[in-house]
Protein backbone atom coordinates (compact mmCIF):
# COMPACT_ATOMS: atom_id res chain seq x y z
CA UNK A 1 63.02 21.35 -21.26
CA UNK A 2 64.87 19.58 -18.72
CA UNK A 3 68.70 21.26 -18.54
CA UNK A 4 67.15 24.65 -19.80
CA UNK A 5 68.54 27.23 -17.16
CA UNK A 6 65.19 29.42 -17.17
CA UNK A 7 63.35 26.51 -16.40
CA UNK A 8 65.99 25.09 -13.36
CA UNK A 9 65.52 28.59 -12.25
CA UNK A 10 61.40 28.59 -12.18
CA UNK A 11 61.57 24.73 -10.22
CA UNK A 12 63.78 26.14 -7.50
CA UNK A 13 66.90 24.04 -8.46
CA UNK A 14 69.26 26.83 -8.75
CA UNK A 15 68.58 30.18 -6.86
CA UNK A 16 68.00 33.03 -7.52
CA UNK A 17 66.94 36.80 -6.60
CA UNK A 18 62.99 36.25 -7.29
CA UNK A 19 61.17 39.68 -7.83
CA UNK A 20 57.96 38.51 -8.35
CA UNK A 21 55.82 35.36 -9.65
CA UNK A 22 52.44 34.41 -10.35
CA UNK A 23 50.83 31.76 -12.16
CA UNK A 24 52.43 32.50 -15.92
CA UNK A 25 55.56 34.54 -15.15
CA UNK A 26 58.98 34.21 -12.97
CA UNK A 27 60.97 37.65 -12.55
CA UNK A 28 64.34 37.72 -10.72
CA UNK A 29 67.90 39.54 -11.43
CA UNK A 30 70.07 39.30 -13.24
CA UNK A 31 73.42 38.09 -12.26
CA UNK A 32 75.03 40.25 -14.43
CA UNK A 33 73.62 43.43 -14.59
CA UNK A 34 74.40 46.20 -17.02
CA UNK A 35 71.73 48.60 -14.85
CA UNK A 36 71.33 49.44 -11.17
CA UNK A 37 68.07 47.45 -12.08
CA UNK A 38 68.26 44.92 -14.33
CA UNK A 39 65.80 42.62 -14.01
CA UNK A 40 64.97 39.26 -16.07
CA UNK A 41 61.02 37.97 -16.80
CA UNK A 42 60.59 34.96 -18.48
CA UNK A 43 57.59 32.40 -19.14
CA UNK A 44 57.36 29.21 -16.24
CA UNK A 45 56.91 27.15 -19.55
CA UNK A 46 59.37 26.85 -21.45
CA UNK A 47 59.61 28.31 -25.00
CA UNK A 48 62.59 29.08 -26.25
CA UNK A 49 62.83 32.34 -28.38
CA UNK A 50 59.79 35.02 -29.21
CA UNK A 51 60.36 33.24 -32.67
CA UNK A 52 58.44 30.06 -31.21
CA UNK A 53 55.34 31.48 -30.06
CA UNK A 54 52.05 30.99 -31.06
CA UNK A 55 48.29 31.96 -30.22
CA UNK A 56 48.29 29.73 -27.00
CA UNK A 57 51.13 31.53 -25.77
CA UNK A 58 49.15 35.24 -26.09
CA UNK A 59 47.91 35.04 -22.23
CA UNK A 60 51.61 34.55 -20.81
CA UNK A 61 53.21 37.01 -23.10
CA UNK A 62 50.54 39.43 -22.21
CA UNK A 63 51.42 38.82 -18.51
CA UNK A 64 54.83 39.24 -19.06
CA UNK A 65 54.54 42.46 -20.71
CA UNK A 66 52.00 43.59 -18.35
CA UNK A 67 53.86 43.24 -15.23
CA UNK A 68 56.97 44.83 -16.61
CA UNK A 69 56.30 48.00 -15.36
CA UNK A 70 54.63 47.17 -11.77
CA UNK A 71 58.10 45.06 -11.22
CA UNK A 72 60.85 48.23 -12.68
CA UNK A 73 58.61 50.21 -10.33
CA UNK A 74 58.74 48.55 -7.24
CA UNK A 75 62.60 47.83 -8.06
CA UNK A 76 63.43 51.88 -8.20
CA UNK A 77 62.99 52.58 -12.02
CA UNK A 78 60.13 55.20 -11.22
CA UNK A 79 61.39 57.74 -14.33
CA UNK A 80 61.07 55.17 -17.00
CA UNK A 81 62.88 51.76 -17.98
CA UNK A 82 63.69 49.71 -21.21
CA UNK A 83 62.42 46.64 -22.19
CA UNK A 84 64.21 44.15 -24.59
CA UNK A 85 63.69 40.72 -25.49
CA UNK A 86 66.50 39.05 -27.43
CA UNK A 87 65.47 36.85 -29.85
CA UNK A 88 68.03 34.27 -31.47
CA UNK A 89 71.26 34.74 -32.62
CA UNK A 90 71.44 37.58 -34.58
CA UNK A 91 69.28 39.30 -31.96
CA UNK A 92 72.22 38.46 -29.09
CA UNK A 93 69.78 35.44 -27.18
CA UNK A 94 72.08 33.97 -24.92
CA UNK A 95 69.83 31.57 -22.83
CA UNK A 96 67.03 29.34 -25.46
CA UNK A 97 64.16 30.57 -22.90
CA UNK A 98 61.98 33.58 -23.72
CA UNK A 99 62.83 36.43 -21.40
CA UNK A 100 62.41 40.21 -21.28
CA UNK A 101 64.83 42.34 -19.75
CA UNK A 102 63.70 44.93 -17.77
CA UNK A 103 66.87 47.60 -17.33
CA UNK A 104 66.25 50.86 -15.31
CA UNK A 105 67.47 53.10 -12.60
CA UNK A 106 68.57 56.37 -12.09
CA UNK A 107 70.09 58.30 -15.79
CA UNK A 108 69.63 57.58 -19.26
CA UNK A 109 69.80 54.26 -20.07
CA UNK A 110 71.59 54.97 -23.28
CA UNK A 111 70.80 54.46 -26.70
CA UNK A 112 68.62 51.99 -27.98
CA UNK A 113 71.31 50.57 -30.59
CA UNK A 114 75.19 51.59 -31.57
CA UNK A 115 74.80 53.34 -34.65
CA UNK A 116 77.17 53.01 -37.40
């Protein structure tokens, strides 16, 4: 997708603070982040939501689940970290790319979800 912000991102139009990338997978930060790490892994190719995947896409989102850990690591979540990926609207998606944030740090990172 050609204005897709993920995908500006992975071609090096607009900058960012790259983490790590290989072959599948482009990880940088956030520029907003609600964690001392707060990191952002999405697919090179463009797909917009976990809703749109299909079997061709199980190598990349094995990658980018596999990695997760190696990167919140290396990026000084050594006690644990969370792992969410937003998926549409009612699941808070704010960019139409596939990504998995990777929040971590020192403390709790808090509960999964407000209850009611």
């Amino acid at each position: 997708m050609i204005d897709c912000l993920f995908c500006k991102i992975v071609r090096g139009e607009i900058p960012s603070g790259k983490v790590y990338e290989d072959e599948l997978v482009y990880a940088f930060r956030d520029i907003h982040p609600l964690r001392p790490t707060h990191i952002l892994v999405i697919p090179k190719k463009h797909v917009a939501s976990l809703a749109h995947v299909g079997p061709e896409d199980e190598p990349m989102l094995g990658r980018l689940l596999a990695v997760a850990h190696d990167i919140a690591v290396e990026n000084g979540s050594t006690d644990g970290f969370r792992g969410i990926i937003n998926t549409g609207r009612i699941g808070g998606q704010e960019v139409p790319h596939l990504h998995l944030h990777i929040l971590g740090g020192p403390g709790p990172v808090g509960p999964m979800v407000e209850r009611e």
